[in-house]
Protein backbone atom coordinates (compact mmCIF):
# COMPACT_ATOMS: atom_id res chain seq x y z
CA UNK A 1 -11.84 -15.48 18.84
CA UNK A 2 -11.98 -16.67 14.98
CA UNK A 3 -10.76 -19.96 13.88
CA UNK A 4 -9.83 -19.92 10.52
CA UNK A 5 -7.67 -22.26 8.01
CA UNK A 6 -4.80 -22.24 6.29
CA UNK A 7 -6.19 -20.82 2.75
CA UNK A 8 -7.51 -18.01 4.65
CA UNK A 9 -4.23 -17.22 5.74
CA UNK A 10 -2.50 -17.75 2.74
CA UNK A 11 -5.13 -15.33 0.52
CA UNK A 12 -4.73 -12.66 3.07
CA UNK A 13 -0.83 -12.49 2.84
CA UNK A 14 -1.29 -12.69 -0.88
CA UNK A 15 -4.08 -9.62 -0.70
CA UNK A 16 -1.87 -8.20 1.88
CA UNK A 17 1.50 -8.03 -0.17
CA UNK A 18 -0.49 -6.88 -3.68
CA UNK A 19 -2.12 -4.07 -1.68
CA UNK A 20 2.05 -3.33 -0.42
CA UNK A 21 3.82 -3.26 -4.05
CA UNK A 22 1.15 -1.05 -5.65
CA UNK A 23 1.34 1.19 -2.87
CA UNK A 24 5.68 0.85 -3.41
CA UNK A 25 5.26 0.75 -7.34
CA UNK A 26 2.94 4.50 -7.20
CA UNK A 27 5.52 6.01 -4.83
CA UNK A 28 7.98 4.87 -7.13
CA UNK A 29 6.49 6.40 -9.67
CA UNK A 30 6.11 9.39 -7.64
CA UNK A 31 9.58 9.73 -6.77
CA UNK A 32 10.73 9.38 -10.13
CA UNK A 33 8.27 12.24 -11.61
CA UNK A 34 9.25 13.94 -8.87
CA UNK A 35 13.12 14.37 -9.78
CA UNK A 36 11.94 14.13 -13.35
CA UNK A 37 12.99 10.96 -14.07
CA UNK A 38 10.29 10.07 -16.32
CA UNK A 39 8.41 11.64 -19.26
CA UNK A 40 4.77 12.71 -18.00
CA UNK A 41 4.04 15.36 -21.13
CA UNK A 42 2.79 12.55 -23.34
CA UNK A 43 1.36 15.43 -25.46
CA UNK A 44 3.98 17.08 -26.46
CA UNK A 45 6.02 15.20 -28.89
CA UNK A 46 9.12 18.03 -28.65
CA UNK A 47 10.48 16.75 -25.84
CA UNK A 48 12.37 14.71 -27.54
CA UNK A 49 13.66 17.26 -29.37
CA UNK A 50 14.24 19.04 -26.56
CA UNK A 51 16.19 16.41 -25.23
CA UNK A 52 18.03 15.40 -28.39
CA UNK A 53 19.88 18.89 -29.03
CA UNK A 54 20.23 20.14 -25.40
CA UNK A 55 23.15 21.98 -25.05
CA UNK A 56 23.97 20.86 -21.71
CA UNK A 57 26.26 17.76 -21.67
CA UNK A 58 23.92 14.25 -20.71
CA UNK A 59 25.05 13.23 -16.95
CA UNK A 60 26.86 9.89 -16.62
CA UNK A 61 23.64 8.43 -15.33
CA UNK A 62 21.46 10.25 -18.20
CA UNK A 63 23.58 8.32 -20.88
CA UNK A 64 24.01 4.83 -18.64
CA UNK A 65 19.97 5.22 -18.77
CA UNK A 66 19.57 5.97 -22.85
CA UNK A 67 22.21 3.17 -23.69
CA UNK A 68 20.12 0.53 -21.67
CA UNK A 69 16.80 1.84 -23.53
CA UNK A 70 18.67 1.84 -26.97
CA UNK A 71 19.63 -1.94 -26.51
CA UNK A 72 16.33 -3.01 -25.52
CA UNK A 73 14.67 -2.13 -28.38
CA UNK A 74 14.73 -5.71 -30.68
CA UNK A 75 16.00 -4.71 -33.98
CA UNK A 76 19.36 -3.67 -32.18
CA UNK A 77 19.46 -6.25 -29.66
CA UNK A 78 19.40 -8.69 -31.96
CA UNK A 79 21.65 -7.39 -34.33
CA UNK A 80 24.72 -9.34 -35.36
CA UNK A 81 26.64 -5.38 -36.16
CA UNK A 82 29.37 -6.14 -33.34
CA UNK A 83 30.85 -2.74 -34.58
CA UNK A 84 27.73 -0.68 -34.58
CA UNK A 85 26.97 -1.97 -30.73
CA UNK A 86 30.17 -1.23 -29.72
CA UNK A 87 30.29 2.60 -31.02
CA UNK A 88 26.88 2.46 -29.81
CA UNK A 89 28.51 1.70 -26.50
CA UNK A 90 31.02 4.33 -26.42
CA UNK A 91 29.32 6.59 -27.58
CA UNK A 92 29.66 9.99 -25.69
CA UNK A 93 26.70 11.95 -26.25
CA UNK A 94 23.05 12.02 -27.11
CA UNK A 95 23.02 12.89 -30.44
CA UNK A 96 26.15 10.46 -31.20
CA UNK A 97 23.85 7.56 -29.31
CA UNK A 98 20.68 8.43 -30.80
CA UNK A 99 22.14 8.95 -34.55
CA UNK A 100 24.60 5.50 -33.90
CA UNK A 101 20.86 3.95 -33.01
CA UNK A 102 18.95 4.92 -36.51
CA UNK A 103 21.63 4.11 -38.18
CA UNK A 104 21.85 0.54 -37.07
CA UNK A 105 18.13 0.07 -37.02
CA UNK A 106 17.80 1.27 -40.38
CA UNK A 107 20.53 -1.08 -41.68
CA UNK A 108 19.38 -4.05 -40.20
């Protein structure tokens, strides 16, 4: 039998739980590129294109997802355009998101 002390124990939860959320965070990850959640073609700068003028309709969940990356970029976050953000917010598409985005970037 091992004696050991307190710090011990304490380091080896702390090893024990980093070793368990990077083994969660990569099947995350996983997942997600899986159901192709996230962009793994870092090469190929079309896909944005691609995604832009789709001519399928973007899901509820496709546009929830944009919206939430649109107003996390700074220069719309912080923008005092109440009017902008809000047709930002309703907006219904991609395109309308995407062009309501530049514009309000490029006017601030």
């Amino acid at each position: 039998m091992t004696v050991t002390n307190i710090d011990k124990i304490h380091e080896w939860t702390y090893n024990h739980n980093e070793r368990q959320r990077k083994e969660f965070e990569a099947f995350a990850l996983q997942v997600a590129k899986d159901e192709g959640l996230v962009q793994t073609d870092q090469q190929n700068p079309t896909k944005v294109l691609d995604l832009l003028f789709n001519e399928e309709e973007a899901t509820e969940d496709e546009m929830f997802a944009l919206k939430i990356a649109v107003f996390e970029i700074p220069k719309i976050k912080d923008s005092k355009n109440l009017d902008a953000k809000k047709t930002l917010r309703k907006s219904k598409s991609r395109l309308e998101l995407i062009k309501g985005a530049i514009d309000l970037y490029s006017a601030e």
